[in-house]
N, C-alpha and C. Protein backbone atom coordinates (compact mmCIF):
# COMPACT_ATOMS: atom_id res chain seq x y z
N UNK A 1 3.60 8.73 -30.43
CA UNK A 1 4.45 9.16 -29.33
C UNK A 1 3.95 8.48 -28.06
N UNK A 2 5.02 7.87 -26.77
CA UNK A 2 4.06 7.48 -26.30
C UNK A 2 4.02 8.33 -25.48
N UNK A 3 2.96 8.02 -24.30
CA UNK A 3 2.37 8.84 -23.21
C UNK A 3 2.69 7.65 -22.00
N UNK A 4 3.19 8.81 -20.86
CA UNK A 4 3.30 8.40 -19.40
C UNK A 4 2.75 9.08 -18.55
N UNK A 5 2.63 8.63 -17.27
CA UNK A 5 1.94 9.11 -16.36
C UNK A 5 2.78 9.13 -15.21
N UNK A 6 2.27 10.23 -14.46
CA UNK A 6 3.26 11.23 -13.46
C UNK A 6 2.63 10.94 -12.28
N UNK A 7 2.93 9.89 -11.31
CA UNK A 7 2.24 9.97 -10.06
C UNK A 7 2.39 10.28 -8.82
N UNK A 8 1.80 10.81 -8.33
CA UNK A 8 2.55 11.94 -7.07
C UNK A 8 2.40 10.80 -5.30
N UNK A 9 3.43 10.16 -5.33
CA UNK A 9 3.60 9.20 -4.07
C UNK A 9 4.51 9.76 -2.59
N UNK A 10 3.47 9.65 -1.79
CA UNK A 10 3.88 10.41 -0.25
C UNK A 10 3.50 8.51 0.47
N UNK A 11 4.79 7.55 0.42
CA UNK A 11 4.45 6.50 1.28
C UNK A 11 3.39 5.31 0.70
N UNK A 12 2.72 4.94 1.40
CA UNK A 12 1.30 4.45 0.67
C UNK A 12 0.20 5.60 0.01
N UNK A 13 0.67 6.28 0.20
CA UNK A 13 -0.56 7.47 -0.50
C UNK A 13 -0.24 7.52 -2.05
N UNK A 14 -1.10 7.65 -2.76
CA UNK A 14 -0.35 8.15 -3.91
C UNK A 14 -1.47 9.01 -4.77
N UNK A 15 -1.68 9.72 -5.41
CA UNK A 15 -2.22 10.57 -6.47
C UNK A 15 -2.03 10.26 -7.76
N UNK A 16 -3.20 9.63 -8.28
CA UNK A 16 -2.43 9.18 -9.89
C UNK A 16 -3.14 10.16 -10.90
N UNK A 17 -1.89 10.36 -11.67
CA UNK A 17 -2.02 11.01 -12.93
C UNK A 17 -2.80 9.81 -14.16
N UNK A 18 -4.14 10.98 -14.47
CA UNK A 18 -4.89 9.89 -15.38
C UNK A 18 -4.78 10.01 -16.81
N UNK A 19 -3.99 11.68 -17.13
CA UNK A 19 -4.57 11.71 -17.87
C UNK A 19 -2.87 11.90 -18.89
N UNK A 20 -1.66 11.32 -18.16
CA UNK A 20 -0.26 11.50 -18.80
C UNK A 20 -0.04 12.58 -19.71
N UNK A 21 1.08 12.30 -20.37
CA UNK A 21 1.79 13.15 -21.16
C UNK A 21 2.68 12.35 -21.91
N UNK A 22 2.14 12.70 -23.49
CA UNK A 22 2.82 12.35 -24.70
C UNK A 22 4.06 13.18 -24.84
N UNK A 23 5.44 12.11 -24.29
CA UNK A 23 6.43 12.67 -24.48
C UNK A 23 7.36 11.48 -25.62
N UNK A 24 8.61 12.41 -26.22
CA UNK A 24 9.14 11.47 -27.63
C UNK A 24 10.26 10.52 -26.82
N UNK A 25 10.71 10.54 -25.36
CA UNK A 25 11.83 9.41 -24.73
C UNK A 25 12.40 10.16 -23.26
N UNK A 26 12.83 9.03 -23.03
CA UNK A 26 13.10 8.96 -21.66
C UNK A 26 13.90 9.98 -21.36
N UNK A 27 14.52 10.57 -21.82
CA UNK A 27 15.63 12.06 -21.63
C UNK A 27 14.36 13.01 -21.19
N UNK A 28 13.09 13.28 -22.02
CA UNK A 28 12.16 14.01 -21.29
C UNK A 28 11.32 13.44 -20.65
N UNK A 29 11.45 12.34 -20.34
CA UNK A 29 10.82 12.15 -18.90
C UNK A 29 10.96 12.51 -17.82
N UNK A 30 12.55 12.15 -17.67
CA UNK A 30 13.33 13.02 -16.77
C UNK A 30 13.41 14.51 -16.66
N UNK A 31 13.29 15.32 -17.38
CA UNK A 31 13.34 16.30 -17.61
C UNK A 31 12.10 17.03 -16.92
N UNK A 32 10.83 16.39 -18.02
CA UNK A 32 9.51 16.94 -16.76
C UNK A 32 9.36 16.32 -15.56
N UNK A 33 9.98 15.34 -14.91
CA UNK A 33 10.09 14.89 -13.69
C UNK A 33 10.62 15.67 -12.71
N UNK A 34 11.74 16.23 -13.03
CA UNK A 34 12.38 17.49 -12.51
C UNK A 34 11.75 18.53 -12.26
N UNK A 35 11.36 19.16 -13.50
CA UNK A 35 10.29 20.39 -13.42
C UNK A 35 9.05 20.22 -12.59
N UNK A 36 8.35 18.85 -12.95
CA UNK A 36 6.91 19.07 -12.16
C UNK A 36 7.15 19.01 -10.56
N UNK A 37 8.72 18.13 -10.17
CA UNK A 37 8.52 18.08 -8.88
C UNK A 37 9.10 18.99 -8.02
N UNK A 38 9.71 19.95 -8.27
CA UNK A 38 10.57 21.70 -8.63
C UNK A 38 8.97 22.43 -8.53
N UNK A 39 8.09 22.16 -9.37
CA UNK A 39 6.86 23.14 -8.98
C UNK A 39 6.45 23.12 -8.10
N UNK A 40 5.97 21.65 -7.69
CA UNK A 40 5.33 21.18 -6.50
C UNK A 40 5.98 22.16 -5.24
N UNK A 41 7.32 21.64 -5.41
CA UNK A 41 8.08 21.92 -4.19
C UNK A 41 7.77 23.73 -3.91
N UNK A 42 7.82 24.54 -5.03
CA UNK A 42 7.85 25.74 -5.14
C UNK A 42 6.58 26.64 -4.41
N UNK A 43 5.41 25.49 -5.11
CA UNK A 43 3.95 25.48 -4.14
C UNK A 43 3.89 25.64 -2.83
N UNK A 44 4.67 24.39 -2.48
CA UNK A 44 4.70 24.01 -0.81
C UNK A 44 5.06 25.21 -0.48
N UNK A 45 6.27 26.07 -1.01
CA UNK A 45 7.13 26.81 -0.07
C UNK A 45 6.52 27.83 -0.01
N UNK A 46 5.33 28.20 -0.68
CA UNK A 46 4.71 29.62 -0.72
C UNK A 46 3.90 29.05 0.71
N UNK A 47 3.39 27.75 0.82
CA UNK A 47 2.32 27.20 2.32
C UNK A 47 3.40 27.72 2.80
N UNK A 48 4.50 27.71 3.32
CA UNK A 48 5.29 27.62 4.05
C UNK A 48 5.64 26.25 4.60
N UNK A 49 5.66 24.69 3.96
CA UNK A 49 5.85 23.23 4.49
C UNK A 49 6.58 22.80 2.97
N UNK A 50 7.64 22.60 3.26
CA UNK A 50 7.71 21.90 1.83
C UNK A 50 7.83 20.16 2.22
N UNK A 51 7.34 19.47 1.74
CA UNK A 51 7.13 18.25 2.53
C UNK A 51 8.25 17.15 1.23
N UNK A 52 9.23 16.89 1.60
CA UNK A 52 10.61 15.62 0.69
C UNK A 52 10.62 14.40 0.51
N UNK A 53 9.36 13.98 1.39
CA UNK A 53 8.96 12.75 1.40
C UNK A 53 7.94 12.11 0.24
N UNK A 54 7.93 13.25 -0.40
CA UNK A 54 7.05 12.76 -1.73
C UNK A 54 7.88 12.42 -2.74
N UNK A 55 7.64 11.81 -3.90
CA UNK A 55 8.21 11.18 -5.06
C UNK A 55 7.44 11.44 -6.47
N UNK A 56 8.06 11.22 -7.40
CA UNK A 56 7.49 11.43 -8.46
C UNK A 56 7.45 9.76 -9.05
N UNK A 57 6.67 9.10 -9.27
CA UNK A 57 6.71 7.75 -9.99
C UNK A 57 6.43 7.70 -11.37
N UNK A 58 7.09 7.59 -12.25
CA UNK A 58 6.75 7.58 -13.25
C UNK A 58 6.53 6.19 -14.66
N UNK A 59 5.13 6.13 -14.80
CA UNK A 59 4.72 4.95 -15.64
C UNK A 59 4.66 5.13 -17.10
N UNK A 60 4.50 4.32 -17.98
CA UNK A 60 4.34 4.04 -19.58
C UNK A 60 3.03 3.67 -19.25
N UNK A 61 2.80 3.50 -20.66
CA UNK A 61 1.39 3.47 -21.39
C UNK A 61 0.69 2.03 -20.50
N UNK A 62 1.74 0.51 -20.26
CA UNK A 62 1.23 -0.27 -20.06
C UNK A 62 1.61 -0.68 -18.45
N UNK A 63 2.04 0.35 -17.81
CA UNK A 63 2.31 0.49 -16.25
C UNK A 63 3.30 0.19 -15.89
N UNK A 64 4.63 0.07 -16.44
CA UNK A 64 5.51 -0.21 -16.36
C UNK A 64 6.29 1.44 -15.93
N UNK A 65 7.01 0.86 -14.53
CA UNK A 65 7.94 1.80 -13.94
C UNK A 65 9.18 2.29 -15.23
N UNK A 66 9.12 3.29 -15.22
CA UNK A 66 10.33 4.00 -16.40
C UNK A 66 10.98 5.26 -15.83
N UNK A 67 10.45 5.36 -14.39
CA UNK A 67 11.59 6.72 -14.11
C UNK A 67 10.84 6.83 -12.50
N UNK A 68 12.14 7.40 -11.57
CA UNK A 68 11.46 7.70 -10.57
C UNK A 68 11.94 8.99 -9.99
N UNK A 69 11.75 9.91 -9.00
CA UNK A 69 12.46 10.92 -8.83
C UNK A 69 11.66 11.61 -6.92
N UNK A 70 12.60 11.65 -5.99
CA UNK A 70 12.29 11.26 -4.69
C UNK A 70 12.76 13.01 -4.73
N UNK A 71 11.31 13.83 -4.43
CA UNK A 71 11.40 15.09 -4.22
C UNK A 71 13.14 15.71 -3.35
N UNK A 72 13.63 15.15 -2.50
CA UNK A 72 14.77 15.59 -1.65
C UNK A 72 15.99 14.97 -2.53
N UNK A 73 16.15 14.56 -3.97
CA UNK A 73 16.91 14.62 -4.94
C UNK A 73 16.76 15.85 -6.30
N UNK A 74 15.38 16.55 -5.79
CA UNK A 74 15.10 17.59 -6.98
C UNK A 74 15.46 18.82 -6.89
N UNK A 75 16.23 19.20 -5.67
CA UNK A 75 16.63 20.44 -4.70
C UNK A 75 18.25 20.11 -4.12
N UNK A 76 18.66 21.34 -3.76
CA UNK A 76 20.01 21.23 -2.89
C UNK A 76 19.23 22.28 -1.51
N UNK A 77 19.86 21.97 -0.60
CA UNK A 77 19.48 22.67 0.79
C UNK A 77 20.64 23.00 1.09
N UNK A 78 20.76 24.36 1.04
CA UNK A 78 22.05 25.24 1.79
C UNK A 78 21.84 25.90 2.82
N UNK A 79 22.28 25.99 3.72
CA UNK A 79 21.60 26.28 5.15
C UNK A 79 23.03 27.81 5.26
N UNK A 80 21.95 28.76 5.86
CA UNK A 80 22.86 30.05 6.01
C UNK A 80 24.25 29.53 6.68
N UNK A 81 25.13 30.20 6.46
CA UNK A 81 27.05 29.86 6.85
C UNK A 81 26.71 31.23 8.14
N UNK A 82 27.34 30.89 9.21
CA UNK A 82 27.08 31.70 10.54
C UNK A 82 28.02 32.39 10.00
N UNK A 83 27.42 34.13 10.82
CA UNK A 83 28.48 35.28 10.48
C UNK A 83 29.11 34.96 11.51
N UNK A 84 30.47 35.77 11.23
CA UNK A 84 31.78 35.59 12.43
C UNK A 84 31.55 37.15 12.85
């Protein structure tokens, strides 16, 4: 099965995942791409900052880009509708 790695990119910063995840194809890549960056976000919001400028990058075994996912595509923002 192979294994990819999940790297957490804010700009030039980035956080690399060393130690991936053996998943069976790209349908769940996407899938935990969603979820892990849905947690993250979930984290932030307990700080009270949820910060959108982060990304999820996601690599194969031999570093090759196979998925990407830009935290402010992993959410919808509905902003309260003013009472009348």
């Amino acid at each position: 099965m192979p294994r990819y790695f999940f790297h957490l990119r804010d700009g030039d910063d980035v956080l690399l995942d060393l130690e991936g995840r053996d998943l069976s194809c790209l349908q769940a890549v996407a899938a935990v791409t969603l979820e892990e960056a849905r947690a993250i976000i979930a984290h932030d919001a307990r700080d009270r900052e949820i910060r959108l400028t982060y990304r999820l990058a996601v690599e194969d075994e031999t570093g090759q880009p196979v998925h990407r996912l830009d935290f402010e595509d992993a959410i919808a923002m509905v902003r309260r509708i003013p009472v009348r």
